[in-house]
N, C-alpha and C. Protein backbone atom coordinates (compact mmCIF):
# COMPACT_ATOMS: atom_id res chain seq x y z
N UNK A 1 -11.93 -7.62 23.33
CA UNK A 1 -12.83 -6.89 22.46
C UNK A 1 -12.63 -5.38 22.62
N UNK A 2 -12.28 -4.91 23.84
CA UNK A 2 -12.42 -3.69 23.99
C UNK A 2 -10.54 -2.98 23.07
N UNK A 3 -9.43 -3.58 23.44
CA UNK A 3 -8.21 -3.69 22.64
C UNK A 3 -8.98 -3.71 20.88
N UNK A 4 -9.70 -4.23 20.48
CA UNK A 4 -9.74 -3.97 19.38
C UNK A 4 -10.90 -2.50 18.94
N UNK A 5 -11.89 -2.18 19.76
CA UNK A 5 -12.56 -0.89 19.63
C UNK A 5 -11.69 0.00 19.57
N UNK A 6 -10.61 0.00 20.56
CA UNK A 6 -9.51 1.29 20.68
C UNK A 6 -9.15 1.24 19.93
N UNK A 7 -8.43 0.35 18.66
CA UNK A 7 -7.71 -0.14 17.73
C UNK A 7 -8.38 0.81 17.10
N UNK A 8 -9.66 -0.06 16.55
CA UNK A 8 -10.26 0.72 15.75
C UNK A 8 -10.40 2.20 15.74
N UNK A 9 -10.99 2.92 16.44
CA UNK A 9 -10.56 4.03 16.77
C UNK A 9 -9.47 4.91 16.65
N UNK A 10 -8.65 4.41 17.56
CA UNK A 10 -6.89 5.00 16.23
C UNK A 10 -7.00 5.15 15.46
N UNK A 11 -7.21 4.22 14.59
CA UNK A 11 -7.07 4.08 13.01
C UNK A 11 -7.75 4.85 12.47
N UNK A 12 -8.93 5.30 12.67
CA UNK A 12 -9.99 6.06 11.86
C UNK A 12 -9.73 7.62 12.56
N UNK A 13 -9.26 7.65 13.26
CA UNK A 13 -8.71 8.94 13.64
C UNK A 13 -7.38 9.58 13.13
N UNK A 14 -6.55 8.57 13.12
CA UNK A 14 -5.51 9.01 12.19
C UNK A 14 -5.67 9.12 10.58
N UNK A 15 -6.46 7.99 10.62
CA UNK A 15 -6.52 8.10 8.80
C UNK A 15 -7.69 9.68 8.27
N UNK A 16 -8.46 9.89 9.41
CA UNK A 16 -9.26 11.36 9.28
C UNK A 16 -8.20 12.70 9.30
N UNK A 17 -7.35 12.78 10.18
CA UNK A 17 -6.48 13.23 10.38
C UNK A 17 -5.22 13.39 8.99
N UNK A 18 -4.98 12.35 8.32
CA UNK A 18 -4.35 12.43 6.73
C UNK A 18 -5.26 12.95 6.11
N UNK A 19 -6.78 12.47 5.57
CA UNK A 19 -7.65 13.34 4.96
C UNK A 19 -7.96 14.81 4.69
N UNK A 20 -7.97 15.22 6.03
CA UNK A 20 -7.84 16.65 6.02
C UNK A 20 -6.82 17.32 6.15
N UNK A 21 -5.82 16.84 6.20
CA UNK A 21 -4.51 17.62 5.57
C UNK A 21 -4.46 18.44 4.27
N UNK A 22 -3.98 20.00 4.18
CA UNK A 22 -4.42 20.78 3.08
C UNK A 22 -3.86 20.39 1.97
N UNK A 23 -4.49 20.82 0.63
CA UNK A 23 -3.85 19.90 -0.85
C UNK A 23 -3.73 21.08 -1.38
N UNK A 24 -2.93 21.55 -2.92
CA UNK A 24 -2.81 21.92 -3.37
C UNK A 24 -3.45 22.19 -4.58
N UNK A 25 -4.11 20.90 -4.96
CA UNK A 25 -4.46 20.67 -6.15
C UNK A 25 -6.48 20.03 -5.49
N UNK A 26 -7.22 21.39 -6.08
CA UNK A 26 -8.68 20.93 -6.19
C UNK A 26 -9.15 19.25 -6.60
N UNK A 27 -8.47 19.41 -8.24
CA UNK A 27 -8.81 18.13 -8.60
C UNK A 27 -8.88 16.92 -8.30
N UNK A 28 -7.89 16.66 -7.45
CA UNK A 28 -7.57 15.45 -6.40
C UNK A 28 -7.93 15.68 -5.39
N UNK A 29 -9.21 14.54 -4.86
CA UNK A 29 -9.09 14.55 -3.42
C UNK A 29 -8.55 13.01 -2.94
N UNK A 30 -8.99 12.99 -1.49
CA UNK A 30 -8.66 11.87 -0.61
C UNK A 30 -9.92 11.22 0.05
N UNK A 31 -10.29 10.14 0.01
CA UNK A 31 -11.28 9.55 -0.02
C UNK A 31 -11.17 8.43 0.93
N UNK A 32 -11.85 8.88 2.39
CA UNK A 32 -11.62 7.64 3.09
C UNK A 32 -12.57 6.24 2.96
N UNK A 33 -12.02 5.25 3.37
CA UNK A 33 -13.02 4.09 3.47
C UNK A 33 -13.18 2.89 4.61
N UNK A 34 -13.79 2.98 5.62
CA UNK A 34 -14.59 2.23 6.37
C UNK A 34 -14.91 0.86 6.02
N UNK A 35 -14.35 -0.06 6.28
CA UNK A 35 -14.87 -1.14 6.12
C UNK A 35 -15.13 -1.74 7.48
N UNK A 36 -16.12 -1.14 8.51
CA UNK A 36 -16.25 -1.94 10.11
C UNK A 36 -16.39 -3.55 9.93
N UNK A 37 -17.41 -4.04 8.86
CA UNK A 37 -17.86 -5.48 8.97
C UNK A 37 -16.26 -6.41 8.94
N UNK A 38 -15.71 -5.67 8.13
CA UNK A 38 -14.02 -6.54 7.56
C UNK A 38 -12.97 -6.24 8.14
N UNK A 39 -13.24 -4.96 9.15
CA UNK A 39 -11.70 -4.34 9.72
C UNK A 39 -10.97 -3.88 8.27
N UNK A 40 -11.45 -2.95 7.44
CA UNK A 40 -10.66 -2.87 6.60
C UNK A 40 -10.21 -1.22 6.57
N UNK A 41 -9.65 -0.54 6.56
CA UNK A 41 -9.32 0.59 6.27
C UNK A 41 -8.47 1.35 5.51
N UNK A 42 -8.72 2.38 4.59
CA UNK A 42 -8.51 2.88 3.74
C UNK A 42 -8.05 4.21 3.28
N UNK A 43 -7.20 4.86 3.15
CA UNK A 43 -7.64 6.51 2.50
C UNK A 43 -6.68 6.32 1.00
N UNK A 44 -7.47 6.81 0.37
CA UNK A 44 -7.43 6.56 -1.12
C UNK A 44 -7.21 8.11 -1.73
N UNK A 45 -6.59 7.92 -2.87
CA UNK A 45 -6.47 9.13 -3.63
C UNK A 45 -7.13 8.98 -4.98
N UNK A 46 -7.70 10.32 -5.62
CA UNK A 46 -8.66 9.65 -6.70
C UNK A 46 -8.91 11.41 -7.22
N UNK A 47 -8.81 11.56 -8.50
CA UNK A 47 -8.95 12.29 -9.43
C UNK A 47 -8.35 12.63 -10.57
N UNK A 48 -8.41 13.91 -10.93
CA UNK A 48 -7.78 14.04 -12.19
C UNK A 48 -6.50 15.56 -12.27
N UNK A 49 -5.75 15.36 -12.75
CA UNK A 49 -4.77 16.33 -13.02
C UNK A 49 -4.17 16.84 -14.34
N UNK A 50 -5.09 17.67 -14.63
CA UNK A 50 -4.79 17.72 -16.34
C UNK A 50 -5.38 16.32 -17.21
N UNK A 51 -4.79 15.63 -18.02
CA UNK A 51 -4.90 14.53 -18.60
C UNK A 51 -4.54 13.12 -17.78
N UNK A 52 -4.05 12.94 -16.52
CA UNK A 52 -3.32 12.43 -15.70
C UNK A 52 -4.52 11.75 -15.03
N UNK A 53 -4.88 10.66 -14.57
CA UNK A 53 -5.52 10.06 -13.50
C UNK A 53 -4.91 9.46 -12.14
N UNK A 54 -5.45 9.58 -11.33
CA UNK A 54 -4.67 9.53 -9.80
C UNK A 54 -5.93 8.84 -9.31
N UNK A 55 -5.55 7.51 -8.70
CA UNK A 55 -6.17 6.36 -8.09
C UNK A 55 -5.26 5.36 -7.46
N UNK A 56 -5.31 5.77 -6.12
CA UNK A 56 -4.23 4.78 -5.53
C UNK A 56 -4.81 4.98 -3.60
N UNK A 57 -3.97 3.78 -3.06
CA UNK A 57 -4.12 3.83 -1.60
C UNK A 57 -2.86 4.86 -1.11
N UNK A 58 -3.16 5.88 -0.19
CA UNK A 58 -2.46 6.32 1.07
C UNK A 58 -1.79 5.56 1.63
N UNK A 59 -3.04 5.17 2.35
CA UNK A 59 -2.73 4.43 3.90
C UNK A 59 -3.77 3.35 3.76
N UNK A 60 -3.94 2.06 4.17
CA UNK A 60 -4.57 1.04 3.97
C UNK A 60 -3.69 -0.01 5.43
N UNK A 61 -5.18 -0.36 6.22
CA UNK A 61 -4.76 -1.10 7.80
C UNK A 61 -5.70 -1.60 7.36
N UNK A 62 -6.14 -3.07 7.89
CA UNK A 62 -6.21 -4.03 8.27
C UNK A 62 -6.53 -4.52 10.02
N UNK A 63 -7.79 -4.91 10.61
CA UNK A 63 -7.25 -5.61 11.57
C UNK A 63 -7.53 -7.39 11.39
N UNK A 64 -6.46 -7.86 11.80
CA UNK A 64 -6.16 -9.42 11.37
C UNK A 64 -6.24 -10.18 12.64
N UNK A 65 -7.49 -11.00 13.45
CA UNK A 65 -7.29 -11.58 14.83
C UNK A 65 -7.08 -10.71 15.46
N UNK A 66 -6.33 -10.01 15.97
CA UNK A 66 -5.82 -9.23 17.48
C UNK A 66 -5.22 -8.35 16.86
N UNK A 67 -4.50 -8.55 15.58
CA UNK A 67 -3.44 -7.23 15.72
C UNK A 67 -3.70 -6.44 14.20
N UNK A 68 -3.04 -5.21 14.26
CA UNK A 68 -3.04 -4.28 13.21
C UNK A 68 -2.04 -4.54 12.01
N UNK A 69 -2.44 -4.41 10.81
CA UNK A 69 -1.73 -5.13 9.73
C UNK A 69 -1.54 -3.70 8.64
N UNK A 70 -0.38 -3.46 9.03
CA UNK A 70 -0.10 -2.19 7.63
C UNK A 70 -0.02 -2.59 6.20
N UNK A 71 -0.93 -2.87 5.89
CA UNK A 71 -0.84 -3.39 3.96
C UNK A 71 -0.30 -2.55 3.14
N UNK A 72 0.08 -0.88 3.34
CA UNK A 72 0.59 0.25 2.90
C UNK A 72 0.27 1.31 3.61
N UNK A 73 1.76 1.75 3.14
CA UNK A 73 1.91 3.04 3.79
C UNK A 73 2.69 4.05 3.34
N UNK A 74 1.76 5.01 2.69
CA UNK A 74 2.69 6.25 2.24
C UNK A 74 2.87 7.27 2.69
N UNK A 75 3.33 7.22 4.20
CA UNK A 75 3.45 8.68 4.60
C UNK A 75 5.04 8.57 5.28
N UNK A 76 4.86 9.79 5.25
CA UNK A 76 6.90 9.99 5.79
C UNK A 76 6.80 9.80 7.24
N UNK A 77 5.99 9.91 8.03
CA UNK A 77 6.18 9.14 9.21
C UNK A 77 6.06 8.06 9.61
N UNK A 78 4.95 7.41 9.24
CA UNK A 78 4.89 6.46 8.94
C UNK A 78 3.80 5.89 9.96
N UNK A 79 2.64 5.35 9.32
CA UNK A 79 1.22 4.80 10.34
C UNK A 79 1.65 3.89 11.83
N UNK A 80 2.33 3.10 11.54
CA UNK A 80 3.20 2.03 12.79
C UNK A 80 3.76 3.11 14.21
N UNK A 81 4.45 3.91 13.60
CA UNK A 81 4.99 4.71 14.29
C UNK A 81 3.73 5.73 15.04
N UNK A 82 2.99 6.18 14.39
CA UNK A 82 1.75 6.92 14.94
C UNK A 82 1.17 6.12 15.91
N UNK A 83 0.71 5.10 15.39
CA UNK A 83 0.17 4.02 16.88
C UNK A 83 0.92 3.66 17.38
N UNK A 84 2.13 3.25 17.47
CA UNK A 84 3.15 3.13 19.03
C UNK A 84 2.49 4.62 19.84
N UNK A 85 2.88 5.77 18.72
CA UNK A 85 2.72 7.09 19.74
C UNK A 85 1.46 6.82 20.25
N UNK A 86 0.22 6.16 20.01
CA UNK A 86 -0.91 6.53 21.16
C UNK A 86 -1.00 5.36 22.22
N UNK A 87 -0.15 4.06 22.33
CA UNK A 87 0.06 3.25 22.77
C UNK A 87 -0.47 2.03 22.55
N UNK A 88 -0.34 1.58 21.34
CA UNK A 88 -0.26 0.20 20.81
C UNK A 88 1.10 -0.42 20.82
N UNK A 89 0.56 -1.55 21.44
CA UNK A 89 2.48 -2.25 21.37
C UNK A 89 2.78 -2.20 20.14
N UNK A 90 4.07 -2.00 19.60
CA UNK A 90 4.70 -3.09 18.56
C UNK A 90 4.60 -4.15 18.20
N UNK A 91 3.91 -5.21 19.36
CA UNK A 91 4.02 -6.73 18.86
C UNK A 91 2.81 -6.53 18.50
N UNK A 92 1.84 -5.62 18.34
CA UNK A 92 0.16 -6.09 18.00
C UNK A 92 0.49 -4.75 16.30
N UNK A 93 1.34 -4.89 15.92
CA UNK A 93 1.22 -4.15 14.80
C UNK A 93 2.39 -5.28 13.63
N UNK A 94 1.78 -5.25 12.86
CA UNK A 94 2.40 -6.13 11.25
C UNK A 94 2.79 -5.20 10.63
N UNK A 95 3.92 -4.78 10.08
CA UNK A 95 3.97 -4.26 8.61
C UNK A 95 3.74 -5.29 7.58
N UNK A 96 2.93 -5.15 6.54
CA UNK A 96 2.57 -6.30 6.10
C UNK A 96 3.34 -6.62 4.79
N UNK A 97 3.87 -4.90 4.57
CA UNK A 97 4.12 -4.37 3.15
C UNK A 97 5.96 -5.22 3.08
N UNK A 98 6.08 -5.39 4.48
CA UNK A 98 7.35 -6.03 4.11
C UNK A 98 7.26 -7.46 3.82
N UNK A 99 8.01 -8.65 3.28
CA UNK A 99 8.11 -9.75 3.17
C UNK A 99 7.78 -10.64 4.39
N UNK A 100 7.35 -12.15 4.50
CA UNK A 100 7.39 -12.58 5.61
C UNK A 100 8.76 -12.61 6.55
N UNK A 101 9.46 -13.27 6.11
CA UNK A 101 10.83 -13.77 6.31
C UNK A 101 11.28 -12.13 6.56
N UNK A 102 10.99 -10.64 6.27
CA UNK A 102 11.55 -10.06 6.89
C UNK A 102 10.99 -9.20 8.30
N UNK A 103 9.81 -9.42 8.53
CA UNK A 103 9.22 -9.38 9.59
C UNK A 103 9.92 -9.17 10.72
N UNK A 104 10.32 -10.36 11.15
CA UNK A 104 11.38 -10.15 12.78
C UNK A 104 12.29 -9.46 12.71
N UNK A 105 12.65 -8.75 11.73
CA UNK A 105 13.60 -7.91 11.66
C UNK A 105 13.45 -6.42 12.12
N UNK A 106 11.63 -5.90 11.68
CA UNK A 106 11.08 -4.62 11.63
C UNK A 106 11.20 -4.12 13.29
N UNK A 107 11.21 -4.63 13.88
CA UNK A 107 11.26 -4.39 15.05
C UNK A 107 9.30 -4.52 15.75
N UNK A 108 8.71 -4.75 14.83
CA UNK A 108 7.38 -4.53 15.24
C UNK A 108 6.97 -6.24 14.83
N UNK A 109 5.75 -6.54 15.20
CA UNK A 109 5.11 -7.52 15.62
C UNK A 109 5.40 -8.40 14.30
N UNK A 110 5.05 -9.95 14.01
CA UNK A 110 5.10 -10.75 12.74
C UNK A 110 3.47 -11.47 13.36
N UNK A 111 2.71 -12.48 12.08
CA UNK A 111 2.31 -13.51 12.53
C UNK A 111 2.53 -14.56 13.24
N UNK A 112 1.82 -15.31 13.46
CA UNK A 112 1.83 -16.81 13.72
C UNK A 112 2.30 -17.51 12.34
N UNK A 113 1.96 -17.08 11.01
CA UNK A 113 2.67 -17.80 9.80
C UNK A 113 3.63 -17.49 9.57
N UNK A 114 3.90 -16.12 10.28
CA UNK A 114 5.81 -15.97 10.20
C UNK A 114 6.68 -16.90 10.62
N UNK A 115 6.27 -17.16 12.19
CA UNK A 115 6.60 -17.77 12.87
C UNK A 115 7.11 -19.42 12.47
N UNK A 116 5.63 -19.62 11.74
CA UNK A 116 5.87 -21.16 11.34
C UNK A 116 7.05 -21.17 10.27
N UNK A 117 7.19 -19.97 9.55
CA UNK A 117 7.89 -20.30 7.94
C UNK A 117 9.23 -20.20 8.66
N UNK A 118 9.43 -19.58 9.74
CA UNK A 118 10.88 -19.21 10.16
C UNK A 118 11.40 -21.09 10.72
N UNK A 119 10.18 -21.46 11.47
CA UNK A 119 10.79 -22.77 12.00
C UNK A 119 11.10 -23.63 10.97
């Protein structure tokens, strides 16, 4: 339990940490979202640019059982890589955004349904 508070924690620290990164553009902001009851997490983009609408996920984690699940990720470093840096293993992190079947490849953690589809 306590592996997953820290978890949590990371996550909402880094994803605060993208939020307040400076923008260029007033009209658009970044909009984080908290989901504690679901483990769901979020930073979202949302406004307007001229005639243009902008509504999309950043960064979007997941915690799934024990481990951290990257459902997306748009940053050039990349969220996985940020939590290795504060010391989360690799095997407790999913990229989720990749395929099953390519999982064991990422160098970072898969499911238990990976596992099965591989056998």
């Amino acid at each position: 339990m306590e592996k997953l508070a820290t978890y949590r924690r990371y996550i909402r620290q880094l994803l605060k940490t993208y939020a307040e990164l400076p923008t260029n553009d007033e009209q658009v902001k970044r909009e984080l979202l908290f989901d504690t009851e679901h483990d769901r997490y979020q930073l979202m983009i949302i406004g307007w640019r001229g005639h243009e609408r902008f509504h999309g996920s950043i960064i979007h984690v997941d915690i799934i059982g024990d481990q951290i699940w990257v459902q997306y990720d748009g940053t050039e470093t990349g969220i996985a890589n940020e939590l290795v840096a504060f010391g989360v293993p690799k095997d407790d992190i999913v990229l989720a955004f990749h395929a099953p079947y390519k999982r064991k490849y990422t160098g970072f953690g898969s499911s238990i349904e990976d596992s099965q589809q591989a056998a």
